[in-house]
C-alpha atoms as a PDB file:
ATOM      1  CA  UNK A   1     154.590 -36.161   9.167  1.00  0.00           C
ATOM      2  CA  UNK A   2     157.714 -37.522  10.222  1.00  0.00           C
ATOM      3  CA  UNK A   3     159.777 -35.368  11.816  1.00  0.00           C
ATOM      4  CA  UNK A   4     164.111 -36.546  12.764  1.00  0.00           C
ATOM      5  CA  UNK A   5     165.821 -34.159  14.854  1.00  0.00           C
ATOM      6  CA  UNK A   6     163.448 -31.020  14.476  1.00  0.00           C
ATOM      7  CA  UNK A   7     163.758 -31.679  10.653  1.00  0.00           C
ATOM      8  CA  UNK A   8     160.690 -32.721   8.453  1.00  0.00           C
ATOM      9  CA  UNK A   9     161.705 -35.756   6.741  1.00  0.00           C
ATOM     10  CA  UNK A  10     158.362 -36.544   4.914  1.00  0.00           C
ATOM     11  CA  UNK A  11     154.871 -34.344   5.143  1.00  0.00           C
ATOM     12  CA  UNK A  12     153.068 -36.733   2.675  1.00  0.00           C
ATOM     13  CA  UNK A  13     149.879 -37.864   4.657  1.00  0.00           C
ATOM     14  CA  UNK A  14     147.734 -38.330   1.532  1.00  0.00           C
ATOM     15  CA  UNK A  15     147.056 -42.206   2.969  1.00  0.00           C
ATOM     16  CA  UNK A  16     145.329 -40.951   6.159  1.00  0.00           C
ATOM     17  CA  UNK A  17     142.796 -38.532   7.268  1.00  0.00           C
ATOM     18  CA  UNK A  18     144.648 -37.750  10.546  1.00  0.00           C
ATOM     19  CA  UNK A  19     147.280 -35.368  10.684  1.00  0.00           C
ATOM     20  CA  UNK A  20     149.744 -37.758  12.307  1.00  0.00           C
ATOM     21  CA  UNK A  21     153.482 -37.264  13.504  1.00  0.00           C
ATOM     22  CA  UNK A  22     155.850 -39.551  14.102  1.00  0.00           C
ATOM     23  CA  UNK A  23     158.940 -37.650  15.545  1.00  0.00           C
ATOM     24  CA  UNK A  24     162.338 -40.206  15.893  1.00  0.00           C
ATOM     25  CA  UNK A  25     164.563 -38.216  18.465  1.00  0.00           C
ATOM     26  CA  UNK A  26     168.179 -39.356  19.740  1.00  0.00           C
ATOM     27  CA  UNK A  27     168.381 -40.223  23.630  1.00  0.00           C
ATOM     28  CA  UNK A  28     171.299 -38.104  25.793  1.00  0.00           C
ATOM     29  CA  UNK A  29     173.895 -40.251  27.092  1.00  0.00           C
ATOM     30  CA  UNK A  30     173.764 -38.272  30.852  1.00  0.00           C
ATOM     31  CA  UNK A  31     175.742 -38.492  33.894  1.00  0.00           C
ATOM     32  CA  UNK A  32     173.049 -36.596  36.124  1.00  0.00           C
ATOM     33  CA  UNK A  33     169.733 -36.412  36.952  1.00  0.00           C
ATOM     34  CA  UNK A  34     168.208 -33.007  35.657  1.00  0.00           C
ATOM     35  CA  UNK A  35     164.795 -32.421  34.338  1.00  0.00           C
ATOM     36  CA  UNK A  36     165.066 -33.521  30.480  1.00  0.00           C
ATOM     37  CA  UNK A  37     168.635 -34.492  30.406  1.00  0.00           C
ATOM     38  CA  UNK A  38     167.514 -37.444  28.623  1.00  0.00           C
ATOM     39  CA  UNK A  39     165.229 -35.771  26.222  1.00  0.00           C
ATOM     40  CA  UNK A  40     163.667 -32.782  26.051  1.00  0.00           C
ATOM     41  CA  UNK A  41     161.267 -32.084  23.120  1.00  0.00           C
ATOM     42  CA  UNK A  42     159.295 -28.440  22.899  1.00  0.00           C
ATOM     43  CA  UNK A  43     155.884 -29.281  20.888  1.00  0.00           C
ATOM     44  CA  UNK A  44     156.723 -26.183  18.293  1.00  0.00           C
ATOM     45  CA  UNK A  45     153.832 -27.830  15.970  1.00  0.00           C
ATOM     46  CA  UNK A  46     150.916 -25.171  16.498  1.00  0.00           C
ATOM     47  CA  UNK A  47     148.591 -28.088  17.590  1.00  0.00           C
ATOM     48  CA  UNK A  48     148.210 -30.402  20.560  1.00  0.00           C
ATOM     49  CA  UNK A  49     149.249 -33.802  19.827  1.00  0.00           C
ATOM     50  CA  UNK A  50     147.822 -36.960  21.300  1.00  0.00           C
ATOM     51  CA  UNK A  51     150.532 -38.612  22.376  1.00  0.00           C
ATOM     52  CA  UNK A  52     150.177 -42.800  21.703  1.00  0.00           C
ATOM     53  CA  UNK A  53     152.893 -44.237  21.251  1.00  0.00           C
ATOM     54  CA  UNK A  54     156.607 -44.259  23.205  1.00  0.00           C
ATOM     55  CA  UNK A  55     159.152 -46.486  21.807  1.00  0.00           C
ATOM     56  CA  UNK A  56     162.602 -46.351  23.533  1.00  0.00           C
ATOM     57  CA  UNK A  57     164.905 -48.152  21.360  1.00  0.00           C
ATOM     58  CA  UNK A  58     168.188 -48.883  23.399  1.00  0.00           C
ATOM     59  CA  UNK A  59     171.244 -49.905  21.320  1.00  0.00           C
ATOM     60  CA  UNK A  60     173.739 -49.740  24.190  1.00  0.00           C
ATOM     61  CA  UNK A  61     172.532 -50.360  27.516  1.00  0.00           C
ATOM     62  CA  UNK A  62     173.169 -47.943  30.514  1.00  0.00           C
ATOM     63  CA  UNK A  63     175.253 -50.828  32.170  1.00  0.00           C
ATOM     64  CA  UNK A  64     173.523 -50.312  35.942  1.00  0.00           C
ATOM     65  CA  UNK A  65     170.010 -50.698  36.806  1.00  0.00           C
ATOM     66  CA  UNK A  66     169.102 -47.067  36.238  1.00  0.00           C
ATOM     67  CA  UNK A  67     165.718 -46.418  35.169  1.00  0.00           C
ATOM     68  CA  UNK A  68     163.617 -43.465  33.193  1.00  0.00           C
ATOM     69  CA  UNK A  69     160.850 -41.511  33.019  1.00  0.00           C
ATOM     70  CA  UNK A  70     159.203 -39.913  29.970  1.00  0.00           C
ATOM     71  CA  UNK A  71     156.670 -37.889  30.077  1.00  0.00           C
ATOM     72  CA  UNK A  72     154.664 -33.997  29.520  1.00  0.00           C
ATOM     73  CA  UNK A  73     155.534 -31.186  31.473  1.00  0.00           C
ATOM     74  CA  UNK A  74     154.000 -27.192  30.535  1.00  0.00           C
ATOM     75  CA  UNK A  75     157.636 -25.777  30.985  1.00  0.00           C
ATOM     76  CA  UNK A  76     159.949 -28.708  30.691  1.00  0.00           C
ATOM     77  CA  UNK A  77     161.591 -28.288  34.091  1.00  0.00           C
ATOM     78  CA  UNK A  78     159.457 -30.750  36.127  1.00  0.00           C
ATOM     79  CA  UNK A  79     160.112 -34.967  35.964  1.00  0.00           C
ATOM     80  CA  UNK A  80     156.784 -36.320  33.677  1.00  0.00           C
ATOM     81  CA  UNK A  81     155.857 -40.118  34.071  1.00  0.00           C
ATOM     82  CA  UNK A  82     152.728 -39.838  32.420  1.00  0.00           C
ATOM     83  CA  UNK A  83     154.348 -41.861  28.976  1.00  0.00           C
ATOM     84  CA  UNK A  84     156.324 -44.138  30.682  1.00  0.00           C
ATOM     85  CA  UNK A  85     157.071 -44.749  34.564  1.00  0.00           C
ATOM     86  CA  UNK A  86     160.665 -46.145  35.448  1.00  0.00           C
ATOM     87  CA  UNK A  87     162.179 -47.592  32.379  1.00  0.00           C
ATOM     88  CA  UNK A  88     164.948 -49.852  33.422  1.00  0.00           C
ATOM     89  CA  UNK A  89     167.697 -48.826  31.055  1.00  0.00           C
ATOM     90  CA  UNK A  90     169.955 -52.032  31.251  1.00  0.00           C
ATOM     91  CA  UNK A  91     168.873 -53.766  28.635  1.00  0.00           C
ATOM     92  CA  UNK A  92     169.362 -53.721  24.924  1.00  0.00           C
ATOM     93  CA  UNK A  93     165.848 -53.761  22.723  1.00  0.00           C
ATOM     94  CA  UNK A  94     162.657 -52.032  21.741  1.00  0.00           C
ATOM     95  CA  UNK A  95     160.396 -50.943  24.834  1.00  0.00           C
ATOM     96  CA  UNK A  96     157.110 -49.394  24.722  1.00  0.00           C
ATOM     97  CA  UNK A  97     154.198 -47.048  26.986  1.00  0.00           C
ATOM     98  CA  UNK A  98     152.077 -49.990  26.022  1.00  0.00           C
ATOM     99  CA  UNK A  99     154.202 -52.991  27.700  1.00  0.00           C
ATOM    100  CA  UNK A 100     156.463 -50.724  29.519  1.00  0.00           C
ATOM    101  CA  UNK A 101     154.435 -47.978  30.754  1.00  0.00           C
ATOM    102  CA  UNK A 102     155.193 -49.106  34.521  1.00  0.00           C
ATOM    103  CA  UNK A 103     152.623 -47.381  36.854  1.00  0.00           C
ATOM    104  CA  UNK A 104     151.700 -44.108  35.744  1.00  0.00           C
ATOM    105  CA  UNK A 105     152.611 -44.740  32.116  1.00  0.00           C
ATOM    106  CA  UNK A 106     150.414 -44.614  28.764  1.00  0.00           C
ATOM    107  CA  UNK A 107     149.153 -42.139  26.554  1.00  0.00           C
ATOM    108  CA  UNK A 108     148.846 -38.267  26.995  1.00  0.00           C
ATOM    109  CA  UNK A 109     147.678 -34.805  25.661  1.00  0.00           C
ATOM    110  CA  UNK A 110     151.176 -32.770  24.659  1.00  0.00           C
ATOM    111  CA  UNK A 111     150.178 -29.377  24.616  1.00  0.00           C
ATOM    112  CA  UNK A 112     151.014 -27.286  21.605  1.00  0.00           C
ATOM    113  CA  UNK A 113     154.626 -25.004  23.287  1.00  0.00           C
ATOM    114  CA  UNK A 114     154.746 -27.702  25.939  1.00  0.00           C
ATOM    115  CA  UNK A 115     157.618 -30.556  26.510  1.00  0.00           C
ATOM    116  CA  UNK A 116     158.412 -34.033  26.384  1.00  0.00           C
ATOM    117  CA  UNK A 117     160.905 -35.055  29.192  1.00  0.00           C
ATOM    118  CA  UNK A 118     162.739 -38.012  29.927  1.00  0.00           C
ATOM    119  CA  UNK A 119     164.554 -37.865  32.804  1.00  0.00           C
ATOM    120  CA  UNK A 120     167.173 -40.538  34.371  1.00  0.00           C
ATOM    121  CA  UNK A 121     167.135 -41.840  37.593  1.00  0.00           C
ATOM    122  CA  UNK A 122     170.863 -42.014  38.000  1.00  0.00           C
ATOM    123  CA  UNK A 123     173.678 -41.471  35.495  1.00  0.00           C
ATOM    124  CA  UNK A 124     172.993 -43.300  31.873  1.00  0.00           C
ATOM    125  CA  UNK A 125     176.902 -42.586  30.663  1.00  0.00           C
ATOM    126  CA  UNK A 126     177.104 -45.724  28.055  1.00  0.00           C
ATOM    127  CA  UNK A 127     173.032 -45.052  26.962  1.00  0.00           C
ATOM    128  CA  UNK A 128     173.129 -45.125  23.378  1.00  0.00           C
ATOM    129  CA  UNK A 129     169.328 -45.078  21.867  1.00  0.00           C
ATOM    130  CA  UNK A 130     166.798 -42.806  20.450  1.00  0.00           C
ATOM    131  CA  UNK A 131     163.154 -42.476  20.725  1.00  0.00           C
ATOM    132  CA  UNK A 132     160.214 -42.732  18.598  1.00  0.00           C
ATOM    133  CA  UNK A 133     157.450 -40.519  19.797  1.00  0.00           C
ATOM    134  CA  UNK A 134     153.777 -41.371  17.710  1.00  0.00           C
ATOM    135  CA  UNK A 135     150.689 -38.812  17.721  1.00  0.00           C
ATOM    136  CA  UNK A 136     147.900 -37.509  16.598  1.00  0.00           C
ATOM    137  CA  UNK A 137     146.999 -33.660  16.225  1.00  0.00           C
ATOM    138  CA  UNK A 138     143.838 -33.517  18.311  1.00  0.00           C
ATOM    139  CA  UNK A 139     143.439 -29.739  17.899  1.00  0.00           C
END
């Protein structure tokens, strides 16, 4: 299933057995440091998803050597870093919870009505990117 901006683009899973998701969400361009400013993403799917696979994909780089974290919180108000632990944002490319995960990064269960957050460690005002978020339904 892949899923842009809360909108399924494509449900046609014929060529697996796993109900998979691949959900491609745009990164906020934020001046503070709240909970989710960066990204917040509600699991509305009716299943838990095993998270495993974080790609931040950063067109325009923050500019200062501000960092993120990404990762699953019940209510979406408290900083994750269970996906990926300080992301420096000041560079341009594709980075990963795989090569990138920092210390507490990798793969984790998000909860069906739980959130993704990615929150910045200082302001990310130029940040131009999106993310692509890879699962498995594991319930």
């Amino acid at each position: 299933m892949l899923i842009r901006g809360g909108n399924i683009v494509s449900a046609d899973l014929a060529q697996s057995p796993a109900q998979e998701f691949i959900i491609v969400e745009d990164l906020v361009a934020t001046t503070g440091t709240t909970v989710g400013a960066v990204l917040k993403l509600e699991n509305t799917y009716g299943v838990d998803i095993l998270v495993t696979d974080v790609m931040i994909v950063v067109a325009t780089a923050a500019g200062a050597a501000n960092t993120i974290d990404m990762g699953v919180d019940d209510g979406g108000d408290v900083t994750s870093a269970l996906l990926i632990d300080g992301l420096a944002m000041n560079a341009t490319g594709v980075h990963d919870n795989r090569v990138n995960a920092g210390t507490n990064g990798g793969a984790a269960i998000w909860k069906d009505g739980e959130y993704i957050v990615a929150t910045a460690s200082a302001t990310l005002a130029s940040l131009v990117g999106y993310a692509v978020i890879k699962g498995i339904a594991v319930a």
